[in-house]
PDB file of N, CA and C in Angstrom:
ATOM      1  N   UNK A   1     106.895 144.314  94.533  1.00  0.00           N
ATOM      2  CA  UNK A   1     106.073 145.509  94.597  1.00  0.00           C
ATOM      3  C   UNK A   1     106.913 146.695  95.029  1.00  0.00           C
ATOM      4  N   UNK A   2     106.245 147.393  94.587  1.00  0.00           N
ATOM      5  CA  UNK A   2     107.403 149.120  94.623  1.00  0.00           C
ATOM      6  C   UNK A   2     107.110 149.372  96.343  1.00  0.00           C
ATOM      7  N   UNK A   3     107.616 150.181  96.929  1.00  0.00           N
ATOM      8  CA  UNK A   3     107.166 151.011  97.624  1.00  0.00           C
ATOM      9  C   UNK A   3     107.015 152.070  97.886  1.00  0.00           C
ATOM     10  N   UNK A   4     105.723 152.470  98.132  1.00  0.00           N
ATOM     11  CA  UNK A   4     105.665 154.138  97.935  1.00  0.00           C
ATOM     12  C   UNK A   4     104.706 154.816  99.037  1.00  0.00           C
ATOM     13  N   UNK A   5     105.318 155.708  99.403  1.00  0.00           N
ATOM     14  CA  UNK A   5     103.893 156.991 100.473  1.00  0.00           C
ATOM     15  C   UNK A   5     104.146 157.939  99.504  1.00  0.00           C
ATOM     16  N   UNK A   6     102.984 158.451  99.922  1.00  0.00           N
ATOM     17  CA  UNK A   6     102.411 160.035  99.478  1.00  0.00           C
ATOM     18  C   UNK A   6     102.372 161.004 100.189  1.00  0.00           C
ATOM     19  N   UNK A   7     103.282 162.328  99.760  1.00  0.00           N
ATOM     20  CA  UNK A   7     103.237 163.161 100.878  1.00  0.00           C
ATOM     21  C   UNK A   7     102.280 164.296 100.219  1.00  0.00           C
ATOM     22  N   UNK A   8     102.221 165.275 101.195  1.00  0.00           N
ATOM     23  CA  UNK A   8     101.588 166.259 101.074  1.00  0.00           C
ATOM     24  C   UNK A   8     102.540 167.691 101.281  1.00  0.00           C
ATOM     25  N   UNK A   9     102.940 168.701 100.613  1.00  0.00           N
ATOM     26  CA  UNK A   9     103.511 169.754 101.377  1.00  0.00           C
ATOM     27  C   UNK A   9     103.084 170.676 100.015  1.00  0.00           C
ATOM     28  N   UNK A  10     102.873 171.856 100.617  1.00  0.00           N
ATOM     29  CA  UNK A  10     102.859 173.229  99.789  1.00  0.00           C
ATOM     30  C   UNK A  10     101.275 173.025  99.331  1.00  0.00           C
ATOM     31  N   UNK A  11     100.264 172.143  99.976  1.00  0.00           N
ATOM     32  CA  UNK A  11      98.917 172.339  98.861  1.00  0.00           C
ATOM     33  C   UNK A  11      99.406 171.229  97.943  1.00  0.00           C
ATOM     34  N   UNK A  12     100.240 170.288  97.599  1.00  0.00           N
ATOM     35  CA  UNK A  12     100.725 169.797  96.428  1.00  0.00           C
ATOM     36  C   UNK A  12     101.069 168.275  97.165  1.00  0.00           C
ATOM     37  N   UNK A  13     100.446 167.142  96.537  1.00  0.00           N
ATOM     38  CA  UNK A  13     101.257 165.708  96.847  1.00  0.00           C
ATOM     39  C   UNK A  13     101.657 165.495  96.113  1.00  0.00           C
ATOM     40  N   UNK A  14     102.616 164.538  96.095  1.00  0.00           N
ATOM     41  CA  UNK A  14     103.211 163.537  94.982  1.00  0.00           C
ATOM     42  C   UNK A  14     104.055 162.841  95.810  1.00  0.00           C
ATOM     43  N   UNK A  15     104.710 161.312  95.313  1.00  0.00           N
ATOM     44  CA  UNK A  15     105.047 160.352  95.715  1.00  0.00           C
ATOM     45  C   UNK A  15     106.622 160.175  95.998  1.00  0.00           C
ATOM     46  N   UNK A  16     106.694 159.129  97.041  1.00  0.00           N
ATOM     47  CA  UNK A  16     107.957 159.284  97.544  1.00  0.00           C
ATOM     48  C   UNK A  16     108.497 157.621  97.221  1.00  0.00           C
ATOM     49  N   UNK A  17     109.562 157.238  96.732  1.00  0.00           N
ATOM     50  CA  UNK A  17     110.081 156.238  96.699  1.00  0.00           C
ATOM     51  C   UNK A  17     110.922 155.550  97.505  1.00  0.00           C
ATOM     52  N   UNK A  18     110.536 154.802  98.217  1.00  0.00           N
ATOM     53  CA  UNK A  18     110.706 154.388  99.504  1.00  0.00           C
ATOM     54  C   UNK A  18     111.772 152.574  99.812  1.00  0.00           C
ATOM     55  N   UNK A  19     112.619 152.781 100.820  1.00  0.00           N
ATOM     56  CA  UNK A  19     113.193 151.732 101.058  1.00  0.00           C
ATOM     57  C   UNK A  19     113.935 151.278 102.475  1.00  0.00           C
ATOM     58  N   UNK A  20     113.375 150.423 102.757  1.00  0.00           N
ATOM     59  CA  UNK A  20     113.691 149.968 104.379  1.00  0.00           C
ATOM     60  C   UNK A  20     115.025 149.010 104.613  1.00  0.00           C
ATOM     61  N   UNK A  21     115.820 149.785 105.230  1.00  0.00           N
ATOM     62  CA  UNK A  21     116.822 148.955 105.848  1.00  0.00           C
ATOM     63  C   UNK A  21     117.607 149.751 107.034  1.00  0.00           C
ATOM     64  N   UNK A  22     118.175 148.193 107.769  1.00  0.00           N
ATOM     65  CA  UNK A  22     118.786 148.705 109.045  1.00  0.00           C
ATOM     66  C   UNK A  22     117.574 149.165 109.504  1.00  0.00           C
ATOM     67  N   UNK A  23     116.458 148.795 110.184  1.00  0.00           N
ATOM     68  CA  UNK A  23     115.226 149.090 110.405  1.00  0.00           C
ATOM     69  C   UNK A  23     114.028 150.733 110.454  1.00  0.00           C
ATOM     70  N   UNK A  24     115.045 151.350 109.148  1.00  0.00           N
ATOM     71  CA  UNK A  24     114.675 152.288 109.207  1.00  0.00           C
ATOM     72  C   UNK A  24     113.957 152.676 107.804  1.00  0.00           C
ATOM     73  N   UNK A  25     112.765 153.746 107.579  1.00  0.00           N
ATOM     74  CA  UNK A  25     112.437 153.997 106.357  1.00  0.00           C
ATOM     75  C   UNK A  25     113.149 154.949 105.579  1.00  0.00           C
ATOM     76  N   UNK A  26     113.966 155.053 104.552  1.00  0.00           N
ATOM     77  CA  UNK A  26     114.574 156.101 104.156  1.00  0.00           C
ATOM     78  C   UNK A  26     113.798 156.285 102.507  1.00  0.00           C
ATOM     79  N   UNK A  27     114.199 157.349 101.738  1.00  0.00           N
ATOM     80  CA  UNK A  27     113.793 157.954 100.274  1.00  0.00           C
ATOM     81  C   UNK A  27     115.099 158.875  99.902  1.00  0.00           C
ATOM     82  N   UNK A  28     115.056 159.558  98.633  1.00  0.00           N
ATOM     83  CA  UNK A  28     115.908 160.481  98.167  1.00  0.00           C
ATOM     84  C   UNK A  28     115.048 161.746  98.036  1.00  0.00           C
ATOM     85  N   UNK A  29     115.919 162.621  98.056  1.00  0.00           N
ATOM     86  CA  UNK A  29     115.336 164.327  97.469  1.00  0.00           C
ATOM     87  C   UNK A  29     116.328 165.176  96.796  1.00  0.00           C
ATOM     88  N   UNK A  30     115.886 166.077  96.487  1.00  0.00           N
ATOM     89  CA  UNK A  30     116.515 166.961  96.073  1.00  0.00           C
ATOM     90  C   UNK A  30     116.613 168.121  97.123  1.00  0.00           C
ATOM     91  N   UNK A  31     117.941 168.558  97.474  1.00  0.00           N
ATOM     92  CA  UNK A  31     118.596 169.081  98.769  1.00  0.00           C
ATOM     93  C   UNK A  31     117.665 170.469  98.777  1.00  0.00           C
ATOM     94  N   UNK A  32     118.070 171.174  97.697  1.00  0.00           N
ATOM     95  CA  UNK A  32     117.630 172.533  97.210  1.00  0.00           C
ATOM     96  C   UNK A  32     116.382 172.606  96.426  1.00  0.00           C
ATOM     97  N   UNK A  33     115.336 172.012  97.694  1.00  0.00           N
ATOM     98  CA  UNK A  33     113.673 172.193  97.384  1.00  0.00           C
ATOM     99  C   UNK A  33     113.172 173.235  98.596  1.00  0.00           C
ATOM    100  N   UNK A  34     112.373 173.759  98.707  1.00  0.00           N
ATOM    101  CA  UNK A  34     111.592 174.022  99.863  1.00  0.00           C
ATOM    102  C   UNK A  34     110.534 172.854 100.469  1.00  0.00           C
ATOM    103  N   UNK A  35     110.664 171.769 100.048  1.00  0.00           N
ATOM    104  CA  UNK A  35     110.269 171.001 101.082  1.00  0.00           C
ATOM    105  C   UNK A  35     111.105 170.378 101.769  1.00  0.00           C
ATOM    106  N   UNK A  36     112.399 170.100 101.142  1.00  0.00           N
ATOM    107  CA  UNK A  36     113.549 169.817 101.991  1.00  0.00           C
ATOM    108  C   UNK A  36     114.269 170.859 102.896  1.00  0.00           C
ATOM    109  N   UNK A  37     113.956 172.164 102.789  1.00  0.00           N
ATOM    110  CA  UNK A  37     114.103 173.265 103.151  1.00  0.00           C
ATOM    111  C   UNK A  37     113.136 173.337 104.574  1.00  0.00           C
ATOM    112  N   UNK A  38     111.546 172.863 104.408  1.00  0.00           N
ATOM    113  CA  UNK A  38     110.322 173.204 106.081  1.00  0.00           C
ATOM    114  C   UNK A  38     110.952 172.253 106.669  1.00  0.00           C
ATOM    115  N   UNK A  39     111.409 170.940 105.905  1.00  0.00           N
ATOM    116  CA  UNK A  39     111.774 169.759 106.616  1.00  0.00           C
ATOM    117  C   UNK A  39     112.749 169.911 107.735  1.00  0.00           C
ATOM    118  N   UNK A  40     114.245 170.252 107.174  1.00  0.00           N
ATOM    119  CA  UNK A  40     115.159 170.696 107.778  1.00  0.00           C
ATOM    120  C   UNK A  40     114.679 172.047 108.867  1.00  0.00           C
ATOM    121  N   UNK A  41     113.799 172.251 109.258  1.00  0.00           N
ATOM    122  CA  UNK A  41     113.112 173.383 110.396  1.00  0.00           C
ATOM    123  C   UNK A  41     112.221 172.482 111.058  1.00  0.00           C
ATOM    124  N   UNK A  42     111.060 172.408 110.424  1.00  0.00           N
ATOM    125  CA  UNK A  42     110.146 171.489 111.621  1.00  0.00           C
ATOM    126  C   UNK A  42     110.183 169.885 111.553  1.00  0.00           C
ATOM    127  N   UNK A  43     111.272 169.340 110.804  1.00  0.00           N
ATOM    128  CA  UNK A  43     111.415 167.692 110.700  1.00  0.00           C
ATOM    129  C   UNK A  43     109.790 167.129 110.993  1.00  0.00           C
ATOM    130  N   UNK A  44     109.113 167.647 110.161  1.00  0.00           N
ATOM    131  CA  UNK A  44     108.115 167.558 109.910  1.00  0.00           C
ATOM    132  C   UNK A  44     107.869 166.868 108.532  1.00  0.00           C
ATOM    133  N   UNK A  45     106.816 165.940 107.707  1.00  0.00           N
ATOM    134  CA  UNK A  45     106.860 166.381 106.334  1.00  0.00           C
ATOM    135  C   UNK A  45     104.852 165.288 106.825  1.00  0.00           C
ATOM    136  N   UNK A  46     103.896 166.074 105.575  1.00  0.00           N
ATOM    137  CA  UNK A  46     102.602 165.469 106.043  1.00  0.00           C
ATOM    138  C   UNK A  46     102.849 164.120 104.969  1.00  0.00           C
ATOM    139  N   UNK A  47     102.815 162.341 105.515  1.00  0.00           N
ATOM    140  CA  UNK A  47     102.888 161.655 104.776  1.00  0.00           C
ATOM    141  C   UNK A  47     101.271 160.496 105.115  1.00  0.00           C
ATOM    142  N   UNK A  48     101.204 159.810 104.058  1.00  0.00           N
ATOM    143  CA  UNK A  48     100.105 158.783 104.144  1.00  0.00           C
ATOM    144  C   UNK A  48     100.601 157.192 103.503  1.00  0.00           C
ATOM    145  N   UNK A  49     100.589 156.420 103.885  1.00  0.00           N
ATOM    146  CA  UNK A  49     101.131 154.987 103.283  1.00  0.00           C
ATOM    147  C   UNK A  49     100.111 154.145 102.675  1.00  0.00           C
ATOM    148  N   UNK A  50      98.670 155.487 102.180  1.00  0.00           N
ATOM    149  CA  UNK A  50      97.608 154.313 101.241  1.00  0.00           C
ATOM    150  C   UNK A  50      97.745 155.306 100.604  1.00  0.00           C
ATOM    151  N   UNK A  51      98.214 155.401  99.506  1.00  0.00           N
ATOM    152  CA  UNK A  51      99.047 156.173  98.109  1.00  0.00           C
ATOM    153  C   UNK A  51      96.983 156.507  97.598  1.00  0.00           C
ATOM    154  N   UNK A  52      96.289 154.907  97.404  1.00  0.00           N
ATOM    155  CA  UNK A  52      95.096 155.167  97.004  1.00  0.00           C
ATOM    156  C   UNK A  52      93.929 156.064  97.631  1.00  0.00           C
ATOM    157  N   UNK A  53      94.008 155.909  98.742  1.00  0.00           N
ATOM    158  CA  UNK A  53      92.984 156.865  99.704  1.00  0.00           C
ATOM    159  C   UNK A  53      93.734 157.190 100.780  1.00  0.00           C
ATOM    160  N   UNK A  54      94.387 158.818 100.611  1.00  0.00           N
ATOM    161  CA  UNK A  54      95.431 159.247 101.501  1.00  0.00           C
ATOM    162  C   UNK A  54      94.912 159.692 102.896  1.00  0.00           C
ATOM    163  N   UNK A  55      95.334 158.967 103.690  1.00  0.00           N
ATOM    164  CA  UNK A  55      94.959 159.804 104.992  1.00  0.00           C
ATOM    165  C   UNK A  55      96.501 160.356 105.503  1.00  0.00           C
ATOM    166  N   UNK A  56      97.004 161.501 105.631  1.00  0.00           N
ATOM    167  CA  UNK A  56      97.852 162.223 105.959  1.00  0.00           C
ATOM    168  C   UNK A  56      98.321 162.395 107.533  1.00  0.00           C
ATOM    169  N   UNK A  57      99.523 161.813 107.448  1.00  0.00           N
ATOM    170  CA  UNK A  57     100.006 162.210 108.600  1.00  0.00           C
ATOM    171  C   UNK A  57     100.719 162.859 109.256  1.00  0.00           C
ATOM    172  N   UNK A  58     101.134 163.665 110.149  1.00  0.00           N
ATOM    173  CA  UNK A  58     102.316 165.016 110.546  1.00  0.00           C
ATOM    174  C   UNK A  58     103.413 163.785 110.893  1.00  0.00           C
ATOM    175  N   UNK A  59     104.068 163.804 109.949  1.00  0.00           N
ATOM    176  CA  UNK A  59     105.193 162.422 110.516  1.00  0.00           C
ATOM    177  C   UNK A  59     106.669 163.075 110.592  1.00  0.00           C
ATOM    178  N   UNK A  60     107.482 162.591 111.760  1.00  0.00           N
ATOM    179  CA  UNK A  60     108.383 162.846 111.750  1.00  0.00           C
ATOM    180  C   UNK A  60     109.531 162.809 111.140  1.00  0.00           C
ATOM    181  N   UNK A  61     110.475 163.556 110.401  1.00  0.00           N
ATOM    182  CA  UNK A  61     111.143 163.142 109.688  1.00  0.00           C
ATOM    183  C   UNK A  61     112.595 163.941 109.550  1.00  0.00           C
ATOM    184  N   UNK A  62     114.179 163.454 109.123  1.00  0.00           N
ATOM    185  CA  UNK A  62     115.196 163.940 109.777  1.00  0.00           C
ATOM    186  C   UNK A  62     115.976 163.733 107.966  1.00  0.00           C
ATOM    187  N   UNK A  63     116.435 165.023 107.808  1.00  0.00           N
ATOM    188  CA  UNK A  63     117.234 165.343 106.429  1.00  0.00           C
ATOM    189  C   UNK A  63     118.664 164.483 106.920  1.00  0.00           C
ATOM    190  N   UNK A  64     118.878 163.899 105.604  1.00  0.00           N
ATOM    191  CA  UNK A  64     120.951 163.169 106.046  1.00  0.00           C
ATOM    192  C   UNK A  64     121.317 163.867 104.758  1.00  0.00           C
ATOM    193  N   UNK A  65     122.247 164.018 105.320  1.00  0.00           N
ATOM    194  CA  UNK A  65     123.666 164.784 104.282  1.00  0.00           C
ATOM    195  C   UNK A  65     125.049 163.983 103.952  1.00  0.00           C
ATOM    196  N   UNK A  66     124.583 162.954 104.546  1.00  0.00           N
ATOM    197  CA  UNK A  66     125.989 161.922 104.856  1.00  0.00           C
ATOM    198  C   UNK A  66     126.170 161.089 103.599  1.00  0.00           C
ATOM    199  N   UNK A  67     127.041 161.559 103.168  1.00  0.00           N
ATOM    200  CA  UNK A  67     127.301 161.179 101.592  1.00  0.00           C
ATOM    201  C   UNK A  67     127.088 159.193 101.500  1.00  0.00           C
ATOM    202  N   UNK A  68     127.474 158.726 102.548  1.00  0.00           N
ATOM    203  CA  UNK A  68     127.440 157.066 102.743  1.00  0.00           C
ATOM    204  C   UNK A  68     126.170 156.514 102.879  1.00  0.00           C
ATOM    205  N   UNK A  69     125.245 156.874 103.256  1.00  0.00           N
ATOM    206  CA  UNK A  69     123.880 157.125 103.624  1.00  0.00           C
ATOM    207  C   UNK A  69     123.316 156.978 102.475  1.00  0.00           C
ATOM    208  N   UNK A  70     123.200 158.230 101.732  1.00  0.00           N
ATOM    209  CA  UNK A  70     122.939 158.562 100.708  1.00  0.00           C
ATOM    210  C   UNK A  70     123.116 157.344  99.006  1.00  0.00           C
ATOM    211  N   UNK A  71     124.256 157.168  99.334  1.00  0.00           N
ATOM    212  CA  UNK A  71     124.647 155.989  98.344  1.00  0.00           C
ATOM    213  C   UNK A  71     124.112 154.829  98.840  1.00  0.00           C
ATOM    214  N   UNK A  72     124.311 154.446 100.151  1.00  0.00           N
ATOM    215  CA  UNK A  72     123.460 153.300 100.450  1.00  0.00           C
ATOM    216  C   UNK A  72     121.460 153.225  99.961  1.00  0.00           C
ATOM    217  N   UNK A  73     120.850 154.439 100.270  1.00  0.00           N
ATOM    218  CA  UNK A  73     119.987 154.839  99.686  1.00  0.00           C
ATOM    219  C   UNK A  73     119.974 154.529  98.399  1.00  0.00           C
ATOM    220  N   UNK A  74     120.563 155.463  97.629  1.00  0.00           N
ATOM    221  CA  UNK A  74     120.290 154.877  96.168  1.00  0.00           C
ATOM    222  C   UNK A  74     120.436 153.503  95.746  1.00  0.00           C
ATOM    223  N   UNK A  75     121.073 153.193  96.131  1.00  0.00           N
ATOM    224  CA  UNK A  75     121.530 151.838  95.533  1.00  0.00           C
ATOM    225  C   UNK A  75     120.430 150.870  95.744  1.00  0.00           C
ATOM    226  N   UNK A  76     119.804 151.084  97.350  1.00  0.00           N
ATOM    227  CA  UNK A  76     118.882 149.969  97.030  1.00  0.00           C
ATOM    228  C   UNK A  76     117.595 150.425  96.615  1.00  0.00           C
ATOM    229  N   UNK A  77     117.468 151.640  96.560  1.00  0.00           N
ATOM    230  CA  UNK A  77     116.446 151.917  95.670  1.00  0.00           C
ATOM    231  C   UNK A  77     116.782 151.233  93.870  1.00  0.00           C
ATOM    232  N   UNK A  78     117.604 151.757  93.920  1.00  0.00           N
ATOM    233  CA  UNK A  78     117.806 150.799  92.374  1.00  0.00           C
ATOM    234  C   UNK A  78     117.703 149.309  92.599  1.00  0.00           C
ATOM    235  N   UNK A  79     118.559 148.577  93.072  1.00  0.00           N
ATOM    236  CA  UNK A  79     117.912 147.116  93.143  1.00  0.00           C
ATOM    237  C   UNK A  79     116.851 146.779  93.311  1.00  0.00           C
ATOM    238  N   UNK A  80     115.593 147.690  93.897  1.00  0.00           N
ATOM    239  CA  UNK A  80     114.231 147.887  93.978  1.00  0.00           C
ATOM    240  C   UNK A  80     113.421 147.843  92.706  1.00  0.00           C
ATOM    241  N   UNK A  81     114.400 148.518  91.422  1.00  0.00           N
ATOM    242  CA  UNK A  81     113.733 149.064  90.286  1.00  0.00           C
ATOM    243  C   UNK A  81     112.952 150.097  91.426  1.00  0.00           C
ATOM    244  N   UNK A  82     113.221 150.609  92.002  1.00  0.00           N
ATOM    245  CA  UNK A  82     112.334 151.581  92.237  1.00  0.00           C
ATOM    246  C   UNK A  82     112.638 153.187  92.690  1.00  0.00           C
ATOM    247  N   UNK A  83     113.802 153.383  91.855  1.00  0.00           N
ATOM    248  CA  UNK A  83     114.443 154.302  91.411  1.00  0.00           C
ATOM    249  C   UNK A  83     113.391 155.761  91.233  1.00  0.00           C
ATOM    250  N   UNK A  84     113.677 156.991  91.135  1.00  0.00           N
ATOM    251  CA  UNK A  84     112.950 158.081  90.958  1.00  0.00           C
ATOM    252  C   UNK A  84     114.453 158.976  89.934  1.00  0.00           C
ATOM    253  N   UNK A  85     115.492 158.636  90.686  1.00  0.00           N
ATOM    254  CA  UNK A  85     116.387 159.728  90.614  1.00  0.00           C
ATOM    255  C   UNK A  85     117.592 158.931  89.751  1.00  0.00           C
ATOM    256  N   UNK A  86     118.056 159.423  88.479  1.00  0.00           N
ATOM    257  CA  UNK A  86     118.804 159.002  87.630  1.00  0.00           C
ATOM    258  C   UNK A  86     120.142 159.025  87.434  1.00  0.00           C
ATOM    259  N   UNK A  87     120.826 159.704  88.351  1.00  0.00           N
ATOM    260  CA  UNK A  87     122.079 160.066  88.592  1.00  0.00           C
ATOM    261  C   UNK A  87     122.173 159.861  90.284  1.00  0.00           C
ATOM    262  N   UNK A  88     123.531 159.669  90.801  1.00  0.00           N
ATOM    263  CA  UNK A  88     123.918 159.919  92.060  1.00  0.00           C
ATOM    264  C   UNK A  88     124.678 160.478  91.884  1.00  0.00           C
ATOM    265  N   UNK A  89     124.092 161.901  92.436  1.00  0.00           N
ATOM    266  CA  UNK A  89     125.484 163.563  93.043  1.00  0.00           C
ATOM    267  C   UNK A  89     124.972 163.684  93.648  1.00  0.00           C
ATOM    268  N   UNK A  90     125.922 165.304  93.797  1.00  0.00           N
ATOM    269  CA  UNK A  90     125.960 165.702  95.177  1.00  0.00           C
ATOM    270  C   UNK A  90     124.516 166.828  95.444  1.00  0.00           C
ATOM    271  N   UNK A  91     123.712 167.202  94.529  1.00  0.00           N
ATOM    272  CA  UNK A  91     122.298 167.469  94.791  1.00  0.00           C
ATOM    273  C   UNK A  91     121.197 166.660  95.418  1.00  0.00           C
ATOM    274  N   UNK A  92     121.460 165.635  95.830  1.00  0.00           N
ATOM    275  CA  UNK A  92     121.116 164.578  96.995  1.00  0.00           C
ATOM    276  C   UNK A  92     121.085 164.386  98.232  1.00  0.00           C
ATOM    277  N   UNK A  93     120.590 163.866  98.679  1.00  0.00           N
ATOM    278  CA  UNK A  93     120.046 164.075 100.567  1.00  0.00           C
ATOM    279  C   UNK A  93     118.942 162.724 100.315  1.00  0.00           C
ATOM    280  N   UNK A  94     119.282 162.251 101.792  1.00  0.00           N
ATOM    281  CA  UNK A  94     118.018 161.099 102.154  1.00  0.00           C
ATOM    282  C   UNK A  94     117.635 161.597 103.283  1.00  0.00           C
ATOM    283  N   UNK A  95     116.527 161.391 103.003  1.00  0.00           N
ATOM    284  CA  UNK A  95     114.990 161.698 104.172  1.00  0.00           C
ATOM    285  C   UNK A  95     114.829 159.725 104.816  1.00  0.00           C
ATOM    286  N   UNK A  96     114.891 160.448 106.421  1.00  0.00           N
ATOM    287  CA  UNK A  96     114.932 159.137 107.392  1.00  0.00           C
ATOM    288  C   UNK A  96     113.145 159.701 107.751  1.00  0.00           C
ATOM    289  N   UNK A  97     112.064 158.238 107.649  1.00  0.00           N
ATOM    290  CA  UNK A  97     111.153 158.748 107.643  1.00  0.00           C
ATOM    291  C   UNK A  97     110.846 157.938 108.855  1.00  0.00           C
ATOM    292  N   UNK A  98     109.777 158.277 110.070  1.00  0.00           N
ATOM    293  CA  UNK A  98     109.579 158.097 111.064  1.00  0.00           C
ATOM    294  C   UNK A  98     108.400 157.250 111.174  1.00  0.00           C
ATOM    295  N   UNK A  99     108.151 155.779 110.226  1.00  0.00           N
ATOM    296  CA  UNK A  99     106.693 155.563 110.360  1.00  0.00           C
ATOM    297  C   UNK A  99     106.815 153.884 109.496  1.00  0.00           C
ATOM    298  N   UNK A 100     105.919 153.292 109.558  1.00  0.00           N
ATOM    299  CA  UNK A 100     106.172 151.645 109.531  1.00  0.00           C
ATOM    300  C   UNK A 100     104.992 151.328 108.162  1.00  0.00           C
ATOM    301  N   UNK A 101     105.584 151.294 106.691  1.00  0.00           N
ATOM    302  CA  UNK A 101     104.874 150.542 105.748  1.00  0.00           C
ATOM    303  C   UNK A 101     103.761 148.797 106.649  1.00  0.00           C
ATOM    304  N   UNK A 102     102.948 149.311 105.881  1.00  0.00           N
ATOM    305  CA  UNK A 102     101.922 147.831 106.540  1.00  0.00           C
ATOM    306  C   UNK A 102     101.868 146.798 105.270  1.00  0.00           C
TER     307      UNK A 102
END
């Protein structure tokens, strides 16, 4: 099964592709968004982990720039099949998300 939350930012949700290791939740983005942009200010982002009936949460959350990170990220998102992002460059960043899939 995939894993996925749903965030909320700008009035606008859509889904985040999600993968746990080293006991942490991480995803990919695109660096040069404005949601990666409020993020990087209030390490904030509003997320929910029932994709079907969202209840939203102010969850904490911390932008990485660390190119090793990042590849570790993708990668197991791909062994996931649960890929979003089709290339690995340097328009990339992983979001460390602050909150426990059930």
């Amino acid at each position: 099964m995939k894993n996925l939350v749903k965030f909320k930012f700008d009035e606008k949700e859509g889904f985040l592709s999600v993968v746990a290791f080293d006991g942490k939740l991480y995803t990919l983005a695109q660096k040069d968004t404005p949601k990666v942009k409020s993020i990087e200010t209030t390490h904030e982002l509003l997320i929910s982990t029932d994709v079907k009936n969202p209840n939203y949460q102010r969850t904490h959350v911390h932008v990485i720039y660390q190119k090793e990170i990042i590849k570790n990220v993708y990668h197991a998102l791909e062994a996931d099949n649960n890929l979003y992002f089709k290339q690995l460059d340097d328009s990339l960043c992983a979001l460390e998300i602050f909150i426990t899939l059930n």
